[in-house]
Protein backbone atom coordinates (compact mmCIF):
# COMPACT_ATOMS: atom_id res chain seq x y z
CA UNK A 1 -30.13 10.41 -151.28
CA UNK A 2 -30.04 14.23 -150.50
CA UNK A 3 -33.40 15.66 -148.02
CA UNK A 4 -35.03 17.67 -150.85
CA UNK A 5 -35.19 14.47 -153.18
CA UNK A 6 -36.46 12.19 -150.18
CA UNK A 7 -39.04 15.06 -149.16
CA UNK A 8 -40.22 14.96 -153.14
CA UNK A 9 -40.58 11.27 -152.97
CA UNK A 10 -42.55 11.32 -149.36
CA UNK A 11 -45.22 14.52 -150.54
CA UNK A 12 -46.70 12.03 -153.53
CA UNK A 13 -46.48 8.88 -151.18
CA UNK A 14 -48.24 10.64 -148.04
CA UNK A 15 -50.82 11.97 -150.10
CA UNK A 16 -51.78 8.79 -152.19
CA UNK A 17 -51.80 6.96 -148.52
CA UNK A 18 -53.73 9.42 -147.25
CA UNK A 19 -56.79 9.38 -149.74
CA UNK A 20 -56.29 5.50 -149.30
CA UNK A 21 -56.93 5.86 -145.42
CA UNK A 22 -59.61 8.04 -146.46
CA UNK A 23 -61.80 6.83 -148.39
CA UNK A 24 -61.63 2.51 -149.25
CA UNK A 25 -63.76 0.77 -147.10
CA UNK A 26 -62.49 -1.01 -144.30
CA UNK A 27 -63.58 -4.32 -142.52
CA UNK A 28 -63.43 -5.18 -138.70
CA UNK A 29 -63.24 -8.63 -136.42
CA UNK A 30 -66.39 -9.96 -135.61
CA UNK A 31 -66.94 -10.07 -132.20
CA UNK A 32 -68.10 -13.61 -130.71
CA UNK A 33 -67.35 -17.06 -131.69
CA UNK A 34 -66.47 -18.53 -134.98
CA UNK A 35 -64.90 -21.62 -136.36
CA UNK A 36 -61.29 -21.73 -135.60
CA UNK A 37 -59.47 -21.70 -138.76
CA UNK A 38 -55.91 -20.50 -139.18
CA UNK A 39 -56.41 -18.63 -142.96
CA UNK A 40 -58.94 -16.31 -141.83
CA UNK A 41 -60.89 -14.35 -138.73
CA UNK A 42 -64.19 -13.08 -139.33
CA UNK A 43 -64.63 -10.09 -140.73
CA UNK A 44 -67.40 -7.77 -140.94
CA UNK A 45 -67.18 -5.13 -143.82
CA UNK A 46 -67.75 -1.55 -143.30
CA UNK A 47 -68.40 1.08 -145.97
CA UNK A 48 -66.29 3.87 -146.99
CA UNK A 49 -65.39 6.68 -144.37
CA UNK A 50 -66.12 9.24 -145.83
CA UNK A 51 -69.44 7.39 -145.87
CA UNK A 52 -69.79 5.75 -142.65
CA UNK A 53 -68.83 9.42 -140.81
CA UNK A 54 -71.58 11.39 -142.08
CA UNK A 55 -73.84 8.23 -141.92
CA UNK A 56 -74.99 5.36 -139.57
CA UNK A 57 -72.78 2.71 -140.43
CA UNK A 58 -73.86 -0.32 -138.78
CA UNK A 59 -73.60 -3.57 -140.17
CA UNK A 60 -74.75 -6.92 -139.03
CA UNK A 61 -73.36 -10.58 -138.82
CA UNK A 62 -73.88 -13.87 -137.71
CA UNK A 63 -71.61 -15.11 -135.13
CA UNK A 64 -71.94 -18.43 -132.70
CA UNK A 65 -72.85 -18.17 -128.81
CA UNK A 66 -70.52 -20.60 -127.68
CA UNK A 67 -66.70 -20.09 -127.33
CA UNK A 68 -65.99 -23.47 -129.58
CA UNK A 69 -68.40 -23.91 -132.14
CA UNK A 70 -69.44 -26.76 -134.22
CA UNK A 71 -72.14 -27.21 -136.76
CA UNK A 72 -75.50 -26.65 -135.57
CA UNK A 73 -74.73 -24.47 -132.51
CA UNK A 74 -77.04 -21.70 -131.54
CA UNK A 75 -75.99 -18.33 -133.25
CA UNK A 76 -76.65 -14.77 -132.90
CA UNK A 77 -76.85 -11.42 -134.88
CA UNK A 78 -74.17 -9.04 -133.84
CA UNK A 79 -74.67 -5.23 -134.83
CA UNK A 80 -71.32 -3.62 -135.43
CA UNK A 81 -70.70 0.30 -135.28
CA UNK A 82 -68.17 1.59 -137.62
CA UNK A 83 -68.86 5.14 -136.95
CA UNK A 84 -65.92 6.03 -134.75
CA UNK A 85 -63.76 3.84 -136.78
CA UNK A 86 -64.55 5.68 -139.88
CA UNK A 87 -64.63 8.83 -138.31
CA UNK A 88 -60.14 8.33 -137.25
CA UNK A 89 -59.80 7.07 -140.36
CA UNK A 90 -61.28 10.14 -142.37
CA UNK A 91 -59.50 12.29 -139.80
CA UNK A 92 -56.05 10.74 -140.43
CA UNK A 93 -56.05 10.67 -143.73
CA UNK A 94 -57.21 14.08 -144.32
CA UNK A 95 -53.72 14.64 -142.25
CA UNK A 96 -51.95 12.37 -144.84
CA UNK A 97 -53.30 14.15 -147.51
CA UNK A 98 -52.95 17.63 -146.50
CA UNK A 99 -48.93 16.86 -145.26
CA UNK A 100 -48.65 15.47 -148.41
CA UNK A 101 -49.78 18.71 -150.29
CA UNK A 102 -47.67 20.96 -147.96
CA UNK A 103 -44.41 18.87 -148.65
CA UNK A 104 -44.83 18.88 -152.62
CA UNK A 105 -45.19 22.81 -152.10
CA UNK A 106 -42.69 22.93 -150.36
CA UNK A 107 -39.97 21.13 -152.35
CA UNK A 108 -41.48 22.66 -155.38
CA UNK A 109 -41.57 26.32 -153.68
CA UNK A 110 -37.11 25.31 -153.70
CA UNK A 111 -36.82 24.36 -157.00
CA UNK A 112 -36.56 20.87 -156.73
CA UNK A 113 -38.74 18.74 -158.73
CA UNK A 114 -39.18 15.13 -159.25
């Protein structure tokens, strides 16, 4: 595979990843105890970036006090900031998107479509 045909393959890729990055929501860990299980960590989910930059995105879960939980143990509600989170992720993938653009212009600018 020749450079210009790669380059017209990467300039729709980077800019479909980079309004992915940019604007699904996201989730992060919980912090604090939870049951151990294997299959999953606990997650708290955050709203969209493009969202959560230009708003206060703080969402709130339920996690245990105590480093091995069982049923019944004393739990607490755990405020999570996604603001700086959100605000990377808008930032990269407005980089995505905009290398993206300048590749396709680029390789069509040379004559070489895909």
């Amino acid at each position: 595979m020749d450079r210009r045909r790669l380059l017209a393959a990467l300039g729709p890729l980077l800019v479909l990843l980079g309004l992915w990055i940019a604007v699904m929501p996201f989730s992060r860990p919980l912090p604090g105890g939870a049951h151990f299980d294997l299959g999953s960590t606990p997650r708290i989910g955050c709203r969209s970036p493009v969202i959560g930059t230009f708003a206060d995105d703080r969402p709130t879960g339920t996690v245990f006090t105590t480093p091995r939980p069982m049923e019944g143990d004393p739990t607490d509600e755990v405020e999570v900031p996604c603001g700086g989170r959100a605000r990377f992720r808008l930032g990269l993938g407005i980089v995505l998107l905009t290398g993206g653009i300048v590749v396709r212009r680029r390789t069509a600018s040379t004559g070489t479509t895909t």
